[in-house]
Protein backbone atom coordinates (compact mmCIF):
# COMPACT_ATOMS: atom_id res chain seq x y z
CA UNK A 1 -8.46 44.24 -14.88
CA UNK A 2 -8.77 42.26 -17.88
CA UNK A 3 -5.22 42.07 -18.29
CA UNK A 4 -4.24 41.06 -14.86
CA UNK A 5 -6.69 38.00 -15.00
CA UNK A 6 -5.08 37.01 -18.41
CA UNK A 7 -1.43 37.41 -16.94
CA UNK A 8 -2.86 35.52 -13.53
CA UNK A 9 -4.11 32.85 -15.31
CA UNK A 10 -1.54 31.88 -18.29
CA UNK A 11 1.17 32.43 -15.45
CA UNK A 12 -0.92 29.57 -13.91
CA UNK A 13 -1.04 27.29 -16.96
CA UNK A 14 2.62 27.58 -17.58
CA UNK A 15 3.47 26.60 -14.05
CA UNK A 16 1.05 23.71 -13.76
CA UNK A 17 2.64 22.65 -17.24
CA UNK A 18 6.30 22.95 -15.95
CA UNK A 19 5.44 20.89 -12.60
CA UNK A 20 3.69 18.19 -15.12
CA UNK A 21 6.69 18.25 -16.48
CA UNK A 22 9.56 17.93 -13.77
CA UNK A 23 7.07 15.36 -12.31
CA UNK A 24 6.90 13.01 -15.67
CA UNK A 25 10.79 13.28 -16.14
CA UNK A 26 11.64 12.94 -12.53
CA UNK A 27 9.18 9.87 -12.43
CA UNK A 28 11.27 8.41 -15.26
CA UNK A 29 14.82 9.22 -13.90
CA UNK A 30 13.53 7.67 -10.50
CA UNK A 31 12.29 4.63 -13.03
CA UNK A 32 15.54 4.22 -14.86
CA UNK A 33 18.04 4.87 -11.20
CA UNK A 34 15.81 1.65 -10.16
CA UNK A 35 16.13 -0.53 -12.84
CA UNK A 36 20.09 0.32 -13.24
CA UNK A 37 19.97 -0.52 -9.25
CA UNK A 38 18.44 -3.98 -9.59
CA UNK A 39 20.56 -4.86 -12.74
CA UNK A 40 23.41 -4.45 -10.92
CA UNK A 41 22.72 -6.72 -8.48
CA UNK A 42 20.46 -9.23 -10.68
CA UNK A 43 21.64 -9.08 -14.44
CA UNK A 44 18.95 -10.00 -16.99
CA UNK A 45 16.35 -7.66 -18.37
CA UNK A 46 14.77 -4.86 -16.05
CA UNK A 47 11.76 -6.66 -15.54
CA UNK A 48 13.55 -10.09 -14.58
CA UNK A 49 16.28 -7.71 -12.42
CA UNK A 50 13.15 -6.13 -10.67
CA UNK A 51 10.86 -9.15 -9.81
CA UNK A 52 14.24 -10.89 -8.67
CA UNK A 53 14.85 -7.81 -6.06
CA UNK A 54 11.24 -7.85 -5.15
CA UNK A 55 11.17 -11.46 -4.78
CA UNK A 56 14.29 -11.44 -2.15
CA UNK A 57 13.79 -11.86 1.34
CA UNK A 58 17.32 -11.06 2.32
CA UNK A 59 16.57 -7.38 0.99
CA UNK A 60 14.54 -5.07 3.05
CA UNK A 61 10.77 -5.01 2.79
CA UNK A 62 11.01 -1.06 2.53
CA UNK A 63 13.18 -1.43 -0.75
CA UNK A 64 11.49 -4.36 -1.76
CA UNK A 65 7.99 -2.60 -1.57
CA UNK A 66 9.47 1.34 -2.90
CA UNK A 67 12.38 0.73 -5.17
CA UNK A 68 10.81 -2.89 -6.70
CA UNK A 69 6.97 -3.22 -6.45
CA UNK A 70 6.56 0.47 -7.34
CA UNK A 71 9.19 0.51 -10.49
CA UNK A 72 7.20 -2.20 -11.95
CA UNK A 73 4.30 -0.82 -11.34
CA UNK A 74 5.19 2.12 -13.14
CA UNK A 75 6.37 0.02 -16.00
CA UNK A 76 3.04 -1.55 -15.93
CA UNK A 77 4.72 -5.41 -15.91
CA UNK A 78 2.39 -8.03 -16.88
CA UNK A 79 5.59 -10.69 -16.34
CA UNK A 80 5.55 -9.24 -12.39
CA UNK A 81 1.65 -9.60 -12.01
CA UNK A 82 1.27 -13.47 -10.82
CA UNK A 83 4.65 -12.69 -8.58
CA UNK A 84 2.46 -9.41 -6.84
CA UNK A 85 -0.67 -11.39 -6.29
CA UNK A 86 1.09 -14.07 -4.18
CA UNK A 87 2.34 -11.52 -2.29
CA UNK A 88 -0.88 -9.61 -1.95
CA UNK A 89 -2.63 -10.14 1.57
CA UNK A 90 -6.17 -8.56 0.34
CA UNK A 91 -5.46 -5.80 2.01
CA UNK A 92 -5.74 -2.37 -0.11
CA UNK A 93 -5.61 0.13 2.83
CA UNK A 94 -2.28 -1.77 4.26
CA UNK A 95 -3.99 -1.81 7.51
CA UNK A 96 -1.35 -5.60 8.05
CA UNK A 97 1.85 -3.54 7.10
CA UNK A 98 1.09 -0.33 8.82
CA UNK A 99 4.11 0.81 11.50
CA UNK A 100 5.68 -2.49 10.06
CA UNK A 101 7.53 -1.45 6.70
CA UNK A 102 10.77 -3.24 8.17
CA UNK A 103 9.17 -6.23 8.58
CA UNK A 104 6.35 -6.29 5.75
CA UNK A 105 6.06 -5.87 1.78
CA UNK A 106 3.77 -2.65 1.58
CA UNK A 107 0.50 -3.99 1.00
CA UNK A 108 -0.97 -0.68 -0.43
CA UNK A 109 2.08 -0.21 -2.34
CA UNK A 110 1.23 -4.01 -3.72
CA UNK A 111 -2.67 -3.06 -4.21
CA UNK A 112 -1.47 0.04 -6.09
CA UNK A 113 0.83 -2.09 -8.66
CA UNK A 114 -1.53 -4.69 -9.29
CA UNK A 115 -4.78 -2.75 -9.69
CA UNK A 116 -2.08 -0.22 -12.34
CA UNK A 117 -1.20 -3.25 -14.46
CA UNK A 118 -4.51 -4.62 -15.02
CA UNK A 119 -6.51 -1.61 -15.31
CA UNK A 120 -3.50 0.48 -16.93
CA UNK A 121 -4.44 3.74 -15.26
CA UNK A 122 -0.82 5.12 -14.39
CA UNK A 123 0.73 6.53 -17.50
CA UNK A 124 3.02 4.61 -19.49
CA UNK A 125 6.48 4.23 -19.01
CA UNK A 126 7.52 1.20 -21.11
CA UNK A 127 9.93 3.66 -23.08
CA UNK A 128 12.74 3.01 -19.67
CA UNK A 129 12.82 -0.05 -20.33
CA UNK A 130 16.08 -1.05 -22.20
């Protein structure tokens, strides 16, 4: 019985540490397919190509909010942070945005990225940036 609880168990620790795994690396390919996205349509440095996408109207608040505001949140950009405050509405549950992604910048998605960046909770992932 012994045995089985052993086999039960380490089976469990290896597959909780290969899904911590093919989430951190598919986090970072997601992070570096954005960046590559925005440099191609605003050269400069991923952090400049990122605030410009997220800073265009003429794009669509759903990309603005999932592919921008979330990509430098998970870069943790302290350049981005006075650019996500002006277009934070004080509202953390996104109750303003809610049915209205086409129209409106995520709010919650915005709440998320600034409160990362100054309190530095999400892990670091400074190393996809070229």
């Amino acid at each position: 019985m012994r045995r089985k609880i052993l086999l039960v168990s380490s089976g469990l620790i290896a597959l909780a540490a290969i899904a911590m795994l093919v989430f951190y690396f598919g986090v970072g390919l997601t992070v570096k397919s954005n960046i590559k996205h925005c440099q191609e349509i605003f050269p400069g440095s991923p952090e400049d190509a990122l605030i410009a996408y997220m800073l265009d109207e003429s794009k669509h608040p759903e990309d603005r909010s999932h592919v921008a505001i979330w990509t430098l949140s998970q870069l943790e950009s302290e350049k981005a942070l006075p650019h996500l405050k002006k277009l934070y509405k004080n509202d953390p549950k996104g109750k303003t945005c809610a049915d209205n992604h086409d129209k409106e910048l995520c709010q919650y998605e915005i709440h998320k990225a600034i409160e990362s960046i100054e309190k530095g909770r999400l892990i670091s992932y400074k190393r996809f940036k070229e």
